[in-house]
Protein backbone atom coordinates (compact mmCIF):
# COMPACT_ATOMS: atom_id res chain seq x y z
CA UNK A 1 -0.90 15.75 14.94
CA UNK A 2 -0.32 19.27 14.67
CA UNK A 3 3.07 19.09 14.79
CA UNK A 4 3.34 16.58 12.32
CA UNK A 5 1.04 18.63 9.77
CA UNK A 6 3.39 21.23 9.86
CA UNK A 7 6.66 19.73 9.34
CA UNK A 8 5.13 17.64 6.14
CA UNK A 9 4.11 21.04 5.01
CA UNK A 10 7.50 22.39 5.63
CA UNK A 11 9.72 20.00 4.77
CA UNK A 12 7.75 19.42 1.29
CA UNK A 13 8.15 23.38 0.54
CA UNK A 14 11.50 22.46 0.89
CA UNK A 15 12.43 19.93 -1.93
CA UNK A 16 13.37 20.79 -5.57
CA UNK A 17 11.25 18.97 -7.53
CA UNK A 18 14.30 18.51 -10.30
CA UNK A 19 16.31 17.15 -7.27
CA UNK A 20 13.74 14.32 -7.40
CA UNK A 21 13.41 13.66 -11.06
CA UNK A 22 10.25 15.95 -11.66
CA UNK A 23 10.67 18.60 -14.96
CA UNK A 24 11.76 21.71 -14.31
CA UNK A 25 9.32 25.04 -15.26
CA UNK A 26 5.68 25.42 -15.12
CA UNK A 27 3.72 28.05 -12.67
CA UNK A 28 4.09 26.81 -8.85
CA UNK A 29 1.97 28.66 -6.52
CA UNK A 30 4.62 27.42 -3.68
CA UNK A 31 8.33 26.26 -3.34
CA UNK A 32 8.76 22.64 -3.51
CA UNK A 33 6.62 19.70 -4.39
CA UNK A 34 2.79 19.47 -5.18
CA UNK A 35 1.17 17.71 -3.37
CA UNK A 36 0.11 15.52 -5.81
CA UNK A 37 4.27 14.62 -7.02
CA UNK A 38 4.65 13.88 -2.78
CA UNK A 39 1.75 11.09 -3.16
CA UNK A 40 3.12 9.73 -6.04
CA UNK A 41 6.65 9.49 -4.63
CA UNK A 42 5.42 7.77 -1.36
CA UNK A 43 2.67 5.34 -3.43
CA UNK A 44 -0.21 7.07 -1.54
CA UNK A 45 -3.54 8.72 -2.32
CA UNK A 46 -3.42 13.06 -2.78
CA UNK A 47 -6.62 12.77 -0.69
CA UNK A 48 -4.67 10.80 1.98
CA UNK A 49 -1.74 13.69 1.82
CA UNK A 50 -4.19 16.19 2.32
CA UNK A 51 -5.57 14.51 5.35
CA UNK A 52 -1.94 14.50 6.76
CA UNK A 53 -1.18 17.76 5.98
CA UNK A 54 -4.66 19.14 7.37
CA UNK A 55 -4.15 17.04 10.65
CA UNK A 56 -7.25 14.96 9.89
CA UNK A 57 -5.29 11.86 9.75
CA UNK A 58 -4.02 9.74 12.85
CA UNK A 59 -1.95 6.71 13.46
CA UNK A 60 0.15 6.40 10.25
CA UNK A 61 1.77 3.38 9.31
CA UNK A 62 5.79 2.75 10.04
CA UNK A 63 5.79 2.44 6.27
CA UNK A 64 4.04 5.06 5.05
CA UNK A 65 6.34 7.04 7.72
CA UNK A 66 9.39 5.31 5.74
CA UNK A 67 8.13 5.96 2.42
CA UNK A 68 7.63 9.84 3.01
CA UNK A 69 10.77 10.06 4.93
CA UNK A 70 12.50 8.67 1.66
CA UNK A 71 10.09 10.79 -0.72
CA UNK A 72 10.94 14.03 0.98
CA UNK A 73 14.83 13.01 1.54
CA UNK A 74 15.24 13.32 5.10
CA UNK A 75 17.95 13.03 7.34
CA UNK A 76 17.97 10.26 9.79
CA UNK A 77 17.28 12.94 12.82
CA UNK A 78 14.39 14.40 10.75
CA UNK A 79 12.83 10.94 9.92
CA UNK A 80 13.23 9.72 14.06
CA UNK A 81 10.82 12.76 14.43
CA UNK A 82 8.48 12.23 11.69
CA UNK A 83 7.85 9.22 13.53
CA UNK A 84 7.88 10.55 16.86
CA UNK A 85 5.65 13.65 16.06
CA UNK A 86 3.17 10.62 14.42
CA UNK A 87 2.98 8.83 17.72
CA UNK A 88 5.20 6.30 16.12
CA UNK A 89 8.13 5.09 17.65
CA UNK A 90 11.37 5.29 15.05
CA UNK A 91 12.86 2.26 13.44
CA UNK A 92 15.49 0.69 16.20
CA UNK A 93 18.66 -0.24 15.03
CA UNK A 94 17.67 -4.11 16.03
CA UNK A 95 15.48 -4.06 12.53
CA UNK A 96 16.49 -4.29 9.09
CA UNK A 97 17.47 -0.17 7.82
CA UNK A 98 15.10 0.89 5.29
CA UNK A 99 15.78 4.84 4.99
CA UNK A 100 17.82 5.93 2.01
CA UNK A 101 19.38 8.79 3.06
CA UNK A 102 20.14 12.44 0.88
CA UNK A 103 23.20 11.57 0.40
CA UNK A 104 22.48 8.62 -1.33
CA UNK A 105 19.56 9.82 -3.37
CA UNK A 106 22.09 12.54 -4.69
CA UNK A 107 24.31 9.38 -5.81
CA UNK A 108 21.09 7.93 -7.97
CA UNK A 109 20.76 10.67 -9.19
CA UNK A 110 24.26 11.75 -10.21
CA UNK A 111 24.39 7.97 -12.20
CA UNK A 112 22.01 8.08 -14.43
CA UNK A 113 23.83 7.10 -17.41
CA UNK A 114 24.41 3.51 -15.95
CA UNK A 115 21.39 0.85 -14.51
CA UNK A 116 21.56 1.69 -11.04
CA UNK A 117 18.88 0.79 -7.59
CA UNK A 118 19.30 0.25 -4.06
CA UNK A 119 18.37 -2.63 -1.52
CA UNK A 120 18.11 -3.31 1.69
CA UNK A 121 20.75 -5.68 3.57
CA UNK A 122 17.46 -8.27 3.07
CA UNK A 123 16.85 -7.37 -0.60
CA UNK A 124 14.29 -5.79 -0.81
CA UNK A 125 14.16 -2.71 -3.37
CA UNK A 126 13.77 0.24 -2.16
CA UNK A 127 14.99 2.67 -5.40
CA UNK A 128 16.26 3.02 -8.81
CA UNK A 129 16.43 5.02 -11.46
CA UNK A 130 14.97 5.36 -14.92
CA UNK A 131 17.77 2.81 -16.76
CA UNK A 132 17.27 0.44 -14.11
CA UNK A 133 13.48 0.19 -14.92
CA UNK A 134 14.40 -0.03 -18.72
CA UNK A 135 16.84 -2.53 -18.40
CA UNK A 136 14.92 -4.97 -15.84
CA UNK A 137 11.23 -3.96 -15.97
CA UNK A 138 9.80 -1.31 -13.76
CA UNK A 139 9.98 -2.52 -10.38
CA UNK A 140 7.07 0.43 -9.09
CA UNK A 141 4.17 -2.35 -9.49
CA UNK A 142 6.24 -4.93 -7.02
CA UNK A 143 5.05 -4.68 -3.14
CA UNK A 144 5.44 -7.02 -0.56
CA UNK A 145 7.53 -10.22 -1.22
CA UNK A 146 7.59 -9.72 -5.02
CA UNK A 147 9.66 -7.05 -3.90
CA UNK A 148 12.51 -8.93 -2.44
CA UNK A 149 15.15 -10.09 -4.55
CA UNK A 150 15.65 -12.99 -2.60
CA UNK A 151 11.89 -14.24 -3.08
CA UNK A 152 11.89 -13.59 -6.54
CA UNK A 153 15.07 -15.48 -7.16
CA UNK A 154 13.90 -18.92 -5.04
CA UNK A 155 10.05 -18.96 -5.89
CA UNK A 156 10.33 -16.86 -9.50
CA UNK A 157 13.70 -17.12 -10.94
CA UNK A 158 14.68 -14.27 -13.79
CA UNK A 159 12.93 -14.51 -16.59
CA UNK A 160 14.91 -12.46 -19.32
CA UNK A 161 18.38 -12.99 -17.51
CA UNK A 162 20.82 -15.63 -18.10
CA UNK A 163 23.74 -16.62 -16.14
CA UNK A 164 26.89 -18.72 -16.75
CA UNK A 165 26.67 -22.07 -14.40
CA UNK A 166 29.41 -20.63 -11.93
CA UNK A 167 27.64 -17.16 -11.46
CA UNK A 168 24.50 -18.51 -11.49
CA UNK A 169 25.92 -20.69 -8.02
CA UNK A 170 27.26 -18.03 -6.70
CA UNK A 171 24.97 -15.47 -6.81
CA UNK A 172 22.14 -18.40 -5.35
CA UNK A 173 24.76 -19.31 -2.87
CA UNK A 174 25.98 -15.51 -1.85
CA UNK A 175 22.02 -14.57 -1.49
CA UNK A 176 21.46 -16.84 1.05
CA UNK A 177 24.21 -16.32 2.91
CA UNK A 178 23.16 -12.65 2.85
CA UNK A 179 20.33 -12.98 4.46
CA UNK A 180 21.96 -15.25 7.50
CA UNK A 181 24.42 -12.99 8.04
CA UNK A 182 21.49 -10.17 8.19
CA UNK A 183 19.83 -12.48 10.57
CA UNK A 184 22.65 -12.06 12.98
CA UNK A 185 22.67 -8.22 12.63
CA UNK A 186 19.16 -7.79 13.00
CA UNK A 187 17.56 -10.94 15.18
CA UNK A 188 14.67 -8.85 16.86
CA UNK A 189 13.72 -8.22 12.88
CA UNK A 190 10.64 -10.16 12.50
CA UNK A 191 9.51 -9.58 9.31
CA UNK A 192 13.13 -11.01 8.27
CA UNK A 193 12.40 -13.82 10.48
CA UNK A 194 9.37 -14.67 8.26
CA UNK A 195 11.01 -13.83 4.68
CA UNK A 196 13.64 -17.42 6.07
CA UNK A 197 10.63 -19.10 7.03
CA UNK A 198 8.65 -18.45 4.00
CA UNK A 199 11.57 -19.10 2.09
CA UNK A 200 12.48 -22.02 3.47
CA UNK A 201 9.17 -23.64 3.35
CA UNK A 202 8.42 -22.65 -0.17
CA UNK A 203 12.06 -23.16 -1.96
CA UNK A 204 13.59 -26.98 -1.45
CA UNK A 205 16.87 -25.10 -2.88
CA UNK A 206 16.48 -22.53 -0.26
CA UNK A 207 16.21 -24.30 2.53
CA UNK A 208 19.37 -27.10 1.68
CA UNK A 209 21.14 -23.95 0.84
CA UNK A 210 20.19 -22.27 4.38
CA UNK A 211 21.11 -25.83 6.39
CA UNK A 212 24.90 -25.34 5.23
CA UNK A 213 24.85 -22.04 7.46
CA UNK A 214 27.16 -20.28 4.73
CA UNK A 215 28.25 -16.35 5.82
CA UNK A 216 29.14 -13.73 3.02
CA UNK A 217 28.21 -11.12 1.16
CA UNK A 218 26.84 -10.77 -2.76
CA UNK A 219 29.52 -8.36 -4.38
CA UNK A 220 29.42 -8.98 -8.09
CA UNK A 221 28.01 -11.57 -10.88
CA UNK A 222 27.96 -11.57 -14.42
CA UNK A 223 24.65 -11.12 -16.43
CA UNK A 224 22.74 -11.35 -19.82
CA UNK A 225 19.39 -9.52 -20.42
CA UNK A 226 17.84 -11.19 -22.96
CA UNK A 227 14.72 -9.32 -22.92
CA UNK A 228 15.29 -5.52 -23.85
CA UNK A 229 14.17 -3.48 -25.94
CA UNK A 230 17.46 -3.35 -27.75
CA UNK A 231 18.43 -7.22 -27.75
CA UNK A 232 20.86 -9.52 -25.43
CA UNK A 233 23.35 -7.32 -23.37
CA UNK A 234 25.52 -8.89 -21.32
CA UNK A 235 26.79 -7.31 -18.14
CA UNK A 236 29.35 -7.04 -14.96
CA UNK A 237 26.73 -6.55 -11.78
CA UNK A 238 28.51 -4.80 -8.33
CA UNK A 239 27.36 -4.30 -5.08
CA UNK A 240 28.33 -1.19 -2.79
CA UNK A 241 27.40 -0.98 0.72
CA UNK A 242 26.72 2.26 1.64
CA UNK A 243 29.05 2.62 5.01
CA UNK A 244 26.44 3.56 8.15
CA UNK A 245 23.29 1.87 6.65
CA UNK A 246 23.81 -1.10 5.63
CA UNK A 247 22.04 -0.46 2.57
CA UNK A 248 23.19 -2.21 -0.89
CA UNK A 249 23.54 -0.01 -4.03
CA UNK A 250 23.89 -2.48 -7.12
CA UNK A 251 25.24 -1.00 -10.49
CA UNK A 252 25.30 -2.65 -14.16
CA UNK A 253 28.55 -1.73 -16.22
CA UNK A 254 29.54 -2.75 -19.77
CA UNK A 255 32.78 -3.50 -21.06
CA UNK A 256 34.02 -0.24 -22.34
CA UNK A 257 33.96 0.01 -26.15
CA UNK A 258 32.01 -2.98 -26.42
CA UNK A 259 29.19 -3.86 -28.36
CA UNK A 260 26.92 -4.68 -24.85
CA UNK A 261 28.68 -0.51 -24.04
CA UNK A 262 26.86 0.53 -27.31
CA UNK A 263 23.80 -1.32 -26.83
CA UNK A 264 23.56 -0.19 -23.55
CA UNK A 265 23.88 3.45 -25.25
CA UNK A 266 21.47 2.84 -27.12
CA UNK A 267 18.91 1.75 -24.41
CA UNK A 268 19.74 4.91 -22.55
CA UNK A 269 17.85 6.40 -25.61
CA UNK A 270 14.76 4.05 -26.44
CA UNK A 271 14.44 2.20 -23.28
CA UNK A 272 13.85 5.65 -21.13
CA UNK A 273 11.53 7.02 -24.06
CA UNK A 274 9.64 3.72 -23.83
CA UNK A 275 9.14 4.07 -20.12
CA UNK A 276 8.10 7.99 -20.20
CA UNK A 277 5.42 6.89 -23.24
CA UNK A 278 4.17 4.14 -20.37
CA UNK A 279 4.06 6.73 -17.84
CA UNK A 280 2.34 9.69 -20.11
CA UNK A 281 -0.33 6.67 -21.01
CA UNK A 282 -1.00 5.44 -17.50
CA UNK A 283 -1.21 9.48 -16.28
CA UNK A 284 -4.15 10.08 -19.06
C-alpha cells in the first residue's frame, strides 16, 4: 500500500480547497486539503484517512475508492490507479459510471446561482451544490436506496413537491423507462439488477409500469416546492447528460422576471444562510 499512501498524500496537496467549496485564508502548514476537509468530502473517519495515508490500512472498499476519487477530483486515468494501487480492480465499463469527473465538478461549481446536482444514469445522487440542498433538503444524510431517486419516488413519493397530473405521468413513466434502458447498457450491473427487483417487488406502480417495457430518457418536468423556506416556487426541471459518462446533471430554472425568479433570489440568500447555521451547529 505504499504506493497508494503516497499518491493520496500527493494528490490531496494538490487540491485548492476554494476549488471545493472550503473558505479561503487561515494558516495551512501544507498546500491543499486537511486532512480532516478530505474525510469529510468522502463521508469517512480522519482516523480512517490517516490510516490510508500512513499505509496502515488494506483492502479499501470500491466505494470508498469512488468517493475519494470524486473528493480529490480525479481524472478517470488517476482514479483506474487509485484502484489498482489499492489492490482493487477499477470500475468496468459493464457497471453503472459513478465518477464525476473535474470537468464536471468545475460546472457545479461555476452554477451556483441556480439549484443544481448530478445523478447517475440509475439515479442515484452523487452531488450538488449548496441551493440544491436549500431548495430540496440536504441530501448528505441519504445512503443506500434513500439515495436513489427512483426508490424515493415509488416507495416515498415527494413530500413538499407538487406536480401537474401530466408531469407527474411523465416523469413516473420517463423514470422507469430510465432505468430499462440503463439495464441494457449496463446488464453485468448487479446492484442495478437488485434496485428493479426491489423495486418491482415493493412498488405495484413500479412493476405494471416496468411490464410495458417503455425506453426513454427523463429530460424535463415541471415542479412546485411547497416546502421552502421562502414559500411555494414553482419551477422548469432539465436534465443534461454529460457526453462520455453517462452521468445526469439536473438544473431548476425560474421564469425570468417572475415572482418564482425572485423567490428563488431570495432563497439564494436565506436558504444557504440556513444551511451554513445547520452546518456551524452540527460542527460544535
Amino acid at each position: 500500500m505504499e504506493e497508494f499512501a503516497s499518491v493520496l498524500r500527493a494528490w490531496r496537496d494538490r487540491v485548492d480547497p476554494v476549488e471545493v467549496g472550503l473558505p479561503a485564508g487561515g494558516v495551512r502548514r501544507a498546500p491543499g486539503l486537511r486532512r480532516e476537509e478530505l474525510a469529510a468530502l468522502a463521508g469517512v473517519s480522519v482516523d480512517y484517512v490517516v490510516r490510508l495515508e500512513q499505509g496502515r490500512s488494506t483492502h479499501p472498499s470500491p466505494q470508498l475508492l469512488g468517493a475519494l476519487a470524486n473528493a480529490l477530483r480525479l481524472s478517470d486515468e488517476e482514479r483506474d490507479h487509485l484502484h489498482r494501487v489499492a489492490g482493487v480492480a477499477p470500475p468496468p465499463a459493464t457497471v453503472v459510471p459513478r465518477h464525476v469527473a473535474p470537468g464536471v465538478q468545475r460546472l457545479i461549481d461555476r452554477l451556483g446561482d441556480v439549484p443544481l446536482a448530478v445523478f447517475t444514469a440509475t439515479w442515484d445522487i452523487l452531488l450538488w451544490n449548496g441551493l440544491w440542498a436549500a431548495l430540496t433538503g440536504d441530501p448528505s444524510g441519504r445512503h443506500g436506496l434513500d439515495a436513489n431517486l427512483v426508490w424515493r419516488h415509488f416507495t416515498a413519493g415527494h413530500p413538499g413537491t407538487e406536480f401537474d397530473d401530466r408531469h407527474e405521468e411523465e416523469f413516473s413513466a420517463d423514470l422507469v423507462a430510465d432505468l430499462r434502458a440503463a439495464l441494457g447498457r449496463y446488464p453485468a450491473d448487479a446492484a442495478l439488477a437488485d434496485l428493479v427487483a426491489r423495486l418491482r417487488a415493493a412498488s405495484p406502480d413500479f412493476a405494471e409500469r416496468w411490464s410495458t417495457a417503455r425506453i426513454a430518457e427523463h429530460r424535463s418536468s415541471r415542479k412546485t416546492m411547497t416546502d421552502t423556506p421562502v414559500g411555494r416556487i414553482t419551477l422548469d426541471c432539465d436534465v443534461l447528460t454529460v457526453p462520455g459518462s453517462d452521468l445526469r446533471i439536473v438544473v431548476y430554472t425560474a421564469v425570468p422576471g417572475s415572482e418564482d425568479a425572485s423567490r428563488l433570489d431570495l432563497l439564494r440568500v436565506t436558504g444557504l444562510q440556513r444551511l451554513h447555521a445547520t452546518a456551524v451547529e452540527q460542527a460544535g
